[in-house]
Protein backbone atom coordinates (compact mmCIF):
# COMPACT_ATOMS: atom_id res chain seq x y z
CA UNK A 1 0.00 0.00 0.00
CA UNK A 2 1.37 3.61 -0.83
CA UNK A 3 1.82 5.59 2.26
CA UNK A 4 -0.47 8.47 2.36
CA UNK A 5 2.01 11.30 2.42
CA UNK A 6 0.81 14.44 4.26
CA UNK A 7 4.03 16.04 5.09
CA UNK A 8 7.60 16.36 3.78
CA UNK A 9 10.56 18.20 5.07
CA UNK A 10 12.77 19.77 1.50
CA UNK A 11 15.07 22.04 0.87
CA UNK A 12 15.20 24.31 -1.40
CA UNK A 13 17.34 26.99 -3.02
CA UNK A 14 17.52 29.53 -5.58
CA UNK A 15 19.90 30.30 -7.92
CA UNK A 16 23.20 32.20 -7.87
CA UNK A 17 23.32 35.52 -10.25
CA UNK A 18 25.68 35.28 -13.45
CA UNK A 19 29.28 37.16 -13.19
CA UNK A 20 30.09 40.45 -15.36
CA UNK A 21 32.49 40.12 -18.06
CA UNK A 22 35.58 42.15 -18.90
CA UNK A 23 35.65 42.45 -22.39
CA UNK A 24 37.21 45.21 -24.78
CA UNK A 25 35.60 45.86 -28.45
CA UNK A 26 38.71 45.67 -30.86
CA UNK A 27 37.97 45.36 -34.73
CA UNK A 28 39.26 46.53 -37.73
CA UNK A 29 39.77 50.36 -38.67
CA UNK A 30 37.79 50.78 -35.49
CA UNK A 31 40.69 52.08 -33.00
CA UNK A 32 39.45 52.96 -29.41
CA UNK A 33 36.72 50.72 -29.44
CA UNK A 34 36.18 50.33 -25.88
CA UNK A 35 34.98 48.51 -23.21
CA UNK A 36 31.84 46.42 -24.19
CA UNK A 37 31.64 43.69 -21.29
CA UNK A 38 28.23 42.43 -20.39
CA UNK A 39 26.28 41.76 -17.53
CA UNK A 40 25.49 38.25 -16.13
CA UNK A 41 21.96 36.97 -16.31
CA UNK A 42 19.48 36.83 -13.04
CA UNK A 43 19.54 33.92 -11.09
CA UNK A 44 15.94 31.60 -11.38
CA UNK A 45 13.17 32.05 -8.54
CA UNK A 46 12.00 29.33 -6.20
CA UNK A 47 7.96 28.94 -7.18
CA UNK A 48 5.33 27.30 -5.01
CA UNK A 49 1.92 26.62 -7.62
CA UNK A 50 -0.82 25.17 -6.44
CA UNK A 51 -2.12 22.52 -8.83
CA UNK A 52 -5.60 20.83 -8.67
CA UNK A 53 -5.02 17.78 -9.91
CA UNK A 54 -2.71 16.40 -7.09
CA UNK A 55 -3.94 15.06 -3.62
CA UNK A 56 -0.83 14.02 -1.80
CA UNK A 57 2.76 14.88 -0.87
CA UNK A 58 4.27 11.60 -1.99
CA UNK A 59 6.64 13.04 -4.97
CA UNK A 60 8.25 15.46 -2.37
CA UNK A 61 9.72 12.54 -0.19
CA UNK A 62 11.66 11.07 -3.27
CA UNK A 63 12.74 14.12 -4.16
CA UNK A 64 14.00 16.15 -1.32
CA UNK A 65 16.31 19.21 -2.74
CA UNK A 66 15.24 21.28 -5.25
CA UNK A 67 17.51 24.29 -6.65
CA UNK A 68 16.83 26.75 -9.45
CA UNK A 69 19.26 27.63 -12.45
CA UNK A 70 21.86 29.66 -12.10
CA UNK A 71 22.49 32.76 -14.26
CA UNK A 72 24.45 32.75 -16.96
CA UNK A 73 27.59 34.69 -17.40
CA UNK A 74 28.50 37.89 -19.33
CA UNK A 75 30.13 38.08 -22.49
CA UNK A 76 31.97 40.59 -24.66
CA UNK A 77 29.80 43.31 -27.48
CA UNK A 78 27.65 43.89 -24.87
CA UNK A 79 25.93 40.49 -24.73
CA UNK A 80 23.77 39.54 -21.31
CA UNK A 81 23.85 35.97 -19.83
CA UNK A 82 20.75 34.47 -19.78
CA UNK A 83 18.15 33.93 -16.81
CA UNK A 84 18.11 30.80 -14.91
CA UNK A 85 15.52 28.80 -14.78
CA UNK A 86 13.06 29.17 -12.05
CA UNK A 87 12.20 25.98 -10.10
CA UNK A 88 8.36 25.79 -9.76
CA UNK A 89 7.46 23.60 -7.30
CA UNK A 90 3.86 21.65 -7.47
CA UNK A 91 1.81 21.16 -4.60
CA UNK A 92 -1.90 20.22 -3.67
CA UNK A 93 -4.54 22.71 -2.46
CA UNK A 94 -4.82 23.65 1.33
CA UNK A 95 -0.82 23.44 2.05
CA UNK A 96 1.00 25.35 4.38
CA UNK A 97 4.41 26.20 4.71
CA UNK A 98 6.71 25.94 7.99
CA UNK A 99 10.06 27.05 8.50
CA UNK A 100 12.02 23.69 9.41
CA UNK A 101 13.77 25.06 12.04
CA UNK A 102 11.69 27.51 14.12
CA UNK A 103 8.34 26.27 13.05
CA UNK A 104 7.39 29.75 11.72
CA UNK A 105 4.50 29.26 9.25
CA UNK A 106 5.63 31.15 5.88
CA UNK A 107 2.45 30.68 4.13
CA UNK A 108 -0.75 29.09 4.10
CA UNK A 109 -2.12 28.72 1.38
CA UNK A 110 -5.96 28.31 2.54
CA UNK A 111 -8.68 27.13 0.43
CA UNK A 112 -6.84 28.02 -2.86
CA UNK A 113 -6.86 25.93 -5.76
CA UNK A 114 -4.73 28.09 -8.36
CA UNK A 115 -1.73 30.24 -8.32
CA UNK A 116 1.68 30.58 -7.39
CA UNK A 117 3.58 32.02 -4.05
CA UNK A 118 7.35 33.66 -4.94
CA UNK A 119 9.04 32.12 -2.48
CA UNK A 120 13.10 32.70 -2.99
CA UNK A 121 14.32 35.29 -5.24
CA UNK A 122 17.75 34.84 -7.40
CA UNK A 123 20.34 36.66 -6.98
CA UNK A 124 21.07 39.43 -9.43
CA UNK A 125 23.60 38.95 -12.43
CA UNK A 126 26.97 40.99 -11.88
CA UNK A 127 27.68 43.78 -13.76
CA UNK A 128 29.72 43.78 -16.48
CA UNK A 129 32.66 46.51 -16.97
CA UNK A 130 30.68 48.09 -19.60
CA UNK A 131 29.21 50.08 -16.92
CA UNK A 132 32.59 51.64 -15.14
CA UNK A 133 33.68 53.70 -18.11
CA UNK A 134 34.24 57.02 -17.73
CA UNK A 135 36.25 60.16 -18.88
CA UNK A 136 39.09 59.20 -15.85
CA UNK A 137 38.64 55.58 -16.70
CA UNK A 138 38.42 54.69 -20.03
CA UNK A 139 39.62 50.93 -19.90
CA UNK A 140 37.75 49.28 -16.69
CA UNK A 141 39.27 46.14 -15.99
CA UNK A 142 36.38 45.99 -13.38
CA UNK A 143 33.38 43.83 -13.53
CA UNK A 144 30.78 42.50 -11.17
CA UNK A 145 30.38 38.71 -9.68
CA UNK A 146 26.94 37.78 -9.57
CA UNK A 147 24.82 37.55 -6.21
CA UNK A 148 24.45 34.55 -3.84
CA UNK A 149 21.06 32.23 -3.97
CA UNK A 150 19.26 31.81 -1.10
CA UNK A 151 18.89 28.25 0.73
CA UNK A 152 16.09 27.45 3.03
CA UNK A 153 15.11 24.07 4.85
CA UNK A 154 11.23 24.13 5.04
CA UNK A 155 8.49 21.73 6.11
CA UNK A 156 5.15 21.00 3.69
CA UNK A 157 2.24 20.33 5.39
CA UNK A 158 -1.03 19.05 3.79
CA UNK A 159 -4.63 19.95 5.14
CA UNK A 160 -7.40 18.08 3.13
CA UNK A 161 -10.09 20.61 2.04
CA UNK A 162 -13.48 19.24 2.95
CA UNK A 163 -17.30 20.67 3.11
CA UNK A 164 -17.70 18.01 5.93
CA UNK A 165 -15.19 15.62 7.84
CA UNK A 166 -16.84 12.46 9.41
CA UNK A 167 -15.73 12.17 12.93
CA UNK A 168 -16.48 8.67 15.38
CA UNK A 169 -15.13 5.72 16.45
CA UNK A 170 -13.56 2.90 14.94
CA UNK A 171 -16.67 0.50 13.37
CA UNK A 172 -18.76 3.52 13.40
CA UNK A 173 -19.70 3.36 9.81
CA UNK A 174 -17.98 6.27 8.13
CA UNK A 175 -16.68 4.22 5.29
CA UNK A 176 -19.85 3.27 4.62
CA UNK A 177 -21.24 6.55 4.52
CA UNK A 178 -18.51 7.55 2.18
CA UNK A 179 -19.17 4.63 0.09
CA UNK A 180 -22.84 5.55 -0.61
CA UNK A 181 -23.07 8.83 -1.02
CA UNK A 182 -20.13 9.34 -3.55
CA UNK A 183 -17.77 7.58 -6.16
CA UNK A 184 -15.24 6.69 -3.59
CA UNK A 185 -14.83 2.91 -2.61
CA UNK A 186 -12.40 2.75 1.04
CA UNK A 187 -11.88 -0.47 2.39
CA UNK A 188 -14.78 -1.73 4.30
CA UNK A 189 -14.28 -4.63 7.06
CA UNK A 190 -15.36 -5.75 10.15
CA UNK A 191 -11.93 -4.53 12.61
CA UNK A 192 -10.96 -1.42 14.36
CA UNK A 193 -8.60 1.19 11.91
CA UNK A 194 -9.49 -0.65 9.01
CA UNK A 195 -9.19 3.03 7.60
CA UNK A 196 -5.74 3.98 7.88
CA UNK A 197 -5.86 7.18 5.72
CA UNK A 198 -8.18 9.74 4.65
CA UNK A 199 -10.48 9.43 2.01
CA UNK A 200 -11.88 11.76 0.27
CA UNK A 201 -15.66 11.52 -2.00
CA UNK A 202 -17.72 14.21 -3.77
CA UNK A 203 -21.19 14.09 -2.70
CA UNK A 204 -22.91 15.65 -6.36
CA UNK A 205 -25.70 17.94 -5.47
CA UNK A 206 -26.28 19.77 -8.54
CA UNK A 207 -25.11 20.87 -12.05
CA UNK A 208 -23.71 23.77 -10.01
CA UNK A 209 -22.47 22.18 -6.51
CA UNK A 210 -20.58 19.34 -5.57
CA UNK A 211 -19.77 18.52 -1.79
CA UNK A 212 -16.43 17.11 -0.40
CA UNK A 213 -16.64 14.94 2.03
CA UNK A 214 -14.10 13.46 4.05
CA UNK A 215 -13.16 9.88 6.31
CA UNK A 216 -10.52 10.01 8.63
CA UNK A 217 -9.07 7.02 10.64
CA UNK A 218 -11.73 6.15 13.50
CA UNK A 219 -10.66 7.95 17.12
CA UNK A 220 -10.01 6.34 20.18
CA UNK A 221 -9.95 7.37 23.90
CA UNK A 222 -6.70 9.59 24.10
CA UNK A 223 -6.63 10.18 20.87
CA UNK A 224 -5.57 13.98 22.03
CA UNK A 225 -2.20 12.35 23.65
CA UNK A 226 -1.50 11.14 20.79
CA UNK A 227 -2.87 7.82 20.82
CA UNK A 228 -4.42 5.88 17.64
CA UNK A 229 -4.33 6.58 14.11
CA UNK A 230 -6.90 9.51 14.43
CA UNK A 231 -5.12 12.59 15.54
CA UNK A 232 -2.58 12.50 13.74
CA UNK A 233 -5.34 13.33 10.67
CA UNK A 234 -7.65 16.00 12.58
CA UNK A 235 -5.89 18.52 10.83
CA UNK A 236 -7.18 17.26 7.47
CA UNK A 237 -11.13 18.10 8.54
CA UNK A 238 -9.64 21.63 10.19
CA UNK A 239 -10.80 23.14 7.18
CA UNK A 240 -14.43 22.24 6.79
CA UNK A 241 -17.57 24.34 7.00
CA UNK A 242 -18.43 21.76 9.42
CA UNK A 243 -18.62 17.70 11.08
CA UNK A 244 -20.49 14.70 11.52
CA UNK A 245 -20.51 12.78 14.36
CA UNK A 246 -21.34 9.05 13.94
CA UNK A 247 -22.81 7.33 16.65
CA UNK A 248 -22.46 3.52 17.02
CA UNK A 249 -25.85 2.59 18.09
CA UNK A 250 -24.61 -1.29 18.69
CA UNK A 251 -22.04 0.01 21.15
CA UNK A 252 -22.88 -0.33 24.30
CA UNK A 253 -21.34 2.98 25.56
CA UNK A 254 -23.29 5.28 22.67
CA UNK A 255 -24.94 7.52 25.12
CA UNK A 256 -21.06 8.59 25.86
CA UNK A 257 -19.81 8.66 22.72
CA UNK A 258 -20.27 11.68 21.49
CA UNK A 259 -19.09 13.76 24.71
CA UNK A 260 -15.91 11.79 24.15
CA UNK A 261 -15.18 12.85 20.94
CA UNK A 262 -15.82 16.46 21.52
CA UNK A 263 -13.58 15.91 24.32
CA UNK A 264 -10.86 14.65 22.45
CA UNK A 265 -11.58 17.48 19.67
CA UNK A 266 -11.50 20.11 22.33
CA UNK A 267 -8.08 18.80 23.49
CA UNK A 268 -6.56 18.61 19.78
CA UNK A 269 -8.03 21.96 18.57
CA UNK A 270 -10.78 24.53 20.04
CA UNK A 271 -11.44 26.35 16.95
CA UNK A 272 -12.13 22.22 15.80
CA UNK A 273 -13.81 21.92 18.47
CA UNK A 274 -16.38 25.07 18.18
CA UNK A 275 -17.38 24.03 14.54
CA UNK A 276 -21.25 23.22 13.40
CA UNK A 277 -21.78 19.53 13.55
CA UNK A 278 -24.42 16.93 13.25
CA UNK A 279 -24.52 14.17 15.08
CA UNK A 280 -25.64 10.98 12.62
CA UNK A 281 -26.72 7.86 14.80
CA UNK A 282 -25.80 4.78 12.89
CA UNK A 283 -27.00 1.39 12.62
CA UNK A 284 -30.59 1.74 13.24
CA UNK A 285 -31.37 -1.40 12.19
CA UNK A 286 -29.66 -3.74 15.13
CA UNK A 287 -32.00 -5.00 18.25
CA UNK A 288 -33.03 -1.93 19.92
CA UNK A 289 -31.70 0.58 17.56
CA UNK A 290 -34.66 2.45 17.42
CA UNK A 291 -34.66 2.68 21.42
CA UNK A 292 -31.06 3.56 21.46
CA UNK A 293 -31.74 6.65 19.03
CA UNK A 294 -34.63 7.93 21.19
CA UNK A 295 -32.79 7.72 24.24
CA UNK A 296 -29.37 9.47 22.73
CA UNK A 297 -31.50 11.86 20.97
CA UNK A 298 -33.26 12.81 24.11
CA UNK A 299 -30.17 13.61 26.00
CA UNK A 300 -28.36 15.13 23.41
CA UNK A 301 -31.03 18.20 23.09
CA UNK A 302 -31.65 18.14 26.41
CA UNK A 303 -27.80 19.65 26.35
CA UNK A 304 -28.30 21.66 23.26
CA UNK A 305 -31.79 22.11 21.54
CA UNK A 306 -30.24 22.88 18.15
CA UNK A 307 -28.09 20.19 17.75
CA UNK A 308 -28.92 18.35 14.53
CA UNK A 309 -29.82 14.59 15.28
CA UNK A 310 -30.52 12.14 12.54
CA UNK A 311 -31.02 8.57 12.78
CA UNK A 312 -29.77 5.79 9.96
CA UNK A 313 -29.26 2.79 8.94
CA UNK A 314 -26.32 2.41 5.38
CA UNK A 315 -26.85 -1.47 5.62
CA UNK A 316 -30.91 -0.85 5.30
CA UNK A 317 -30.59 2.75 3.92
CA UNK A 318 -32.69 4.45 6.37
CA UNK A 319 -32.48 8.28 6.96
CA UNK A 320 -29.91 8.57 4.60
CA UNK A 321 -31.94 11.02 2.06
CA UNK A 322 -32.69 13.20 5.46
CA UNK A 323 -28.81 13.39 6.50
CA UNK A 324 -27.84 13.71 2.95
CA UNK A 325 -30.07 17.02 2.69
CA UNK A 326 -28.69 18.04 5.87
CA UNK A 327 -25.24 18.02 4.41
CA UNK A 328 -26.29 20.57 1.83
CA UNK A 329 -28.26 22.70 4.40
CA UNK A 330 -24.63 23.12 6.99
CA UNK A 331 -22.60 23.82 3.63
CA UNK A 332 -24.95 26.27 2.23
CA UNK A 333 -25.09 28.37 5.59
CA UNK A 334 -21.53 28.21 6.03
CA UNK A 335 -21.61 30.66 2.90
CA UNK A 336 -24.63 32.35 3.54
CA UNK A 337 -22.43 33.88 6.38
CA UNK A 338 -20.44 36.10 3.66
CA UNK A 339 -23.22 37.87 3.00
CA UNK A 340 -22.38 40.18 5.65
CA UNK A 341 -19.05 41.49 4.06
CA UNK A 342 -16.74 38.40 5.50
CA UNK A 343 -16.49 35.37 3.95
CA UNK A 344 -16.37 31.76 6.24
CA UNK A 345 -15.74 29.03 3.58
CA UNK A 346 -14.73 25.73 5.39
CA UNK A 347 -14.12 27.49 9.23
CA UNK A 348 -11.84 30.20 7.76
CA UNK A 349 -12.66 33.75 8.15
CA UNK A 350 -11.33 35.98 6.25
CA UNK A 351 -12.55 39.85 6.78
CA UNK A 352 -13.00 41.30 3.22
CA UNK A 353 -14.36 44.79 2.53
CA UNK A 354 -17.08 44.72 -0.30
CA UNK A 355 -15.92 46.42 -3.09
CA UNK A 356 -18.39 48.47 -5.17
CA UNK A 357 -19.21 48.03 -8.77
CA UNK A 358 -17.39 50.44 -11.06
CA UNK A 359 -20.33 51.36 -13.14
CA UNK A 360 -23.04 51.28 -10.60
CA UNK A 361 -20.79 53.46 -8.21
CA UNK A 362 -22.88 56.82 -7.59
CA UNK A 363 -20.40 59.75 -8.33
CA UNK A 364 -20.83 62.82 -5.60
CA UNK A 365 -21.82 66.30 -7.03
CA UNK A 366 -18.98 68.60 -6.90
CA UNK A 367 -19.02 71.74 -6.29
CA UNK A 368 -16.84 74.38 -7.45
CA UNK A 369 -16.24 77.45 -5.83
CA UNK A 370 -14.74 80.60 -7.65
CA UNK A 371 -11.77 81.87 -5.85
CA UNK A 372 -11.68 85.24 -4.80
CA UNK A 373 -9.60 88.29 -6.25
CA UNK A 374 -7.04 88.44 -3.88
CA UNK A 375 -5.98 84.89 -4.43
CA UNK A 376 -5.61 85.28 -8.17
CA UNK A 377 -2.78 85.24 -9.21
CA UNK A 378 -1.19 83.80 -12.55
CA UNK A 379 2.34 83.41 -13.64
CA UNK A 380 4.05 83.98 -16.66
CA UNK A 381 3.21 82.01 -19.91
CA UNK A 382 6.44 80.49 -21.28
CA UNK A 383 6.26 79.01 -24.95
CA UNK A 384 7.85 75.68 -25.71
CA UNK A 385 8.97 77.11 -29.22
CA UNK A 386 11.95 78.31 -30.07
CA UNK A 387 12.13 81.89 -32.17
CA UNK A 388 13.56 82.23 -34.98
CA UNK A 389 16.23 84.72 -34.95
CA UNK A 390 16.58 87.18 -37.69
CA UNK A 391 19.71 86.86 -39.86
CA UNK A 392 22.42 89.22 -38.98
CA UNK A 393 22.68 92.81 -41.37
């Protein structure tokens, strides 16, 4: 099995800047010529682009240095190096960027799913001696080396973008969920972590809207500590407009299950911890599901009278038209919440002032006031032609 590859630790560099040259023009019936030495070329960028079409980190941990082109040098009549290349590196939407050493994030790159982030420049070409002539100095023997690169050590870090991450225990029946409402097949079987990594499905609403929905490995008591497979992978669902809870009616302890997750949420993340959430009771259809439901239902609005609860069954298919219209409700009011200037697309606020339409824009009447006599006054009127001067008698 390929190892799901959500970080990777690189380093990178840019290139160096070509080196002047010190060159002299000497041809035929042309004495004097001069210095004509050119400059060395620009030394190539370091490029982050964010590409939609990948979904892992897994080429960055066969490839672990990546350096740009260096600048080419000078050469005599006045001739440039050329640029280096720039190295572009690709990388999945949602990334973020760490400095390897003090942790410092450099950039996140958020929800985007285009563009590119300049992250090293090249260093400058050198000049070449064409540029210290002068009346004292006539024959530079002077010329420029080109500047250093930069080199950085930096840590990639993937976050899965998700409308909804499915949160529960191991056996819970997120797979399943995943399995039925989109295109995605994970591994389905009777064991604890038989998901080891996410999994991501689009749940197809419309012609104009498709959800993402994501299935992290199941979490366990402790799972904040670091124990299991699940926290590790919290971060991937960090990003979505909101959760679902599954609830493993067959479990004996389901009337605790769900405090324990937010517990363990709350102790990974409190901004995870504070999203909306709906808590989906599963497996409806074993002895004394229905009873189970009531009873978990019951106490979980007795704690919160707007907390979603939905009863199902993926083996018999119950409920899951209900929950599936649910889904679009929670991802449809996460971005009803822009309307108010600020946009909150999968739990990330970002404050954005509305910017008015050109052409509908109302101009304000201005009003001119004439300035009064004592402050008017005008300089001289200079023409831009020359005059002819009359020919000497």
């Amino acid at each position: 099995m390929v190892k799901f590859a959500d970080e990777a630790l690189i380093t990178v560099s840019s290139g160096r800047g070509g080196n002047g040259c010190v060159a002299f023009r000497r041809e035929k019936y042309i004495p004097n010529g001069g210095p004509n030495g050119g400059d060395g070329g620009k030394g190539g960028d370091v490029i982050f682009e964010i590409r939609r079409n990948l979904r892992t980190l897994s080429y960055l941990r066969y490839k672990q240095t990546f350096k740009a082109k260096s600048g080419g040098g000078g050469e005599g009549n006045k001739r440039f190096g050329r640029d280096g290349e720039d190295c572009i590196i690709a990388l999945p939407p949602g990334c973020l960027i760490r400095d390897a050493d003090t942790g410092e994030v450099i950039k996140d790159f958020g929800l985007e799913s285009e563009g590119q982030f300049l992250f090293l420049k090249g260093g400058n070409g050198g000049w070449g001696n064409v540029h210290f002539k002068g009346p004292t100095n006539q024959a530079p023997r002077t010329a420029l080396a080109g500047q250093e690169g930069e080199t950085r050590r930096i840590r990639v870090e993937l976050n899965i973008i998700a409308d909804i991450g499915f949160v529960g225990f191991p056996n819970a029946g997120k797979s399943s969920l995943l399995d039925y409402y989109t295109n995605a097949r994970p591994k389905i079987a009777p064991y604890p972590f038989t998901t080891k990594i996410p999994n991501l499905g689009v749940l197809h609403v419309d012609e104009e809207q498709d959800i993402i929905l994501a299935d992290i490995p199941g979490i366990i008591e402790g799972a904040s500590e670091g124990h299991g497979l699940g926290i590790r992978f919290l971060k991937h669902i960090s990003r979505s407009s909101g959760l679902a809870f599954l609830i493993d009616l067959s479990d004996d302890e389901y009337l605790d299950s769900y405090d324990k997750l937010q517990a363990e949420l709350a102790g990974f993340s409190a901004e995870l911890a504070a999203k909306e959430r709906i808590v989906v009771a599963n497996k409806m259809d074993v002895p004394e599901g229905k009873e189970r439901f009531a009873l978990l239902r019951e106490r979980l609005l007795a704690q919160n009278d707007k907390l979603v609860v939905l009863g199902i069954s993926v083996h018999n298919r119950w409920g899951l038209d209900e929950l599936r219209e649910a889904f679009i409700k929670m991802v449809n009011d996460s971005w009803a919440l822009s309307a108010d200037g600020s946009d909150v697309i999968a739990g990330i606020m970002n404050a954005r002032d509305p910017v008015p339409e050109f052409m509908q824009a109302e101009l304000e009447d201005t009003v001119y006031e004439a300035p009064a006599e004592d402050d008017m006054h005008f300089g001289a009127t200079v023409s831009l032609n020359r005059k002819k001067r009359g020919k000497k008698k």
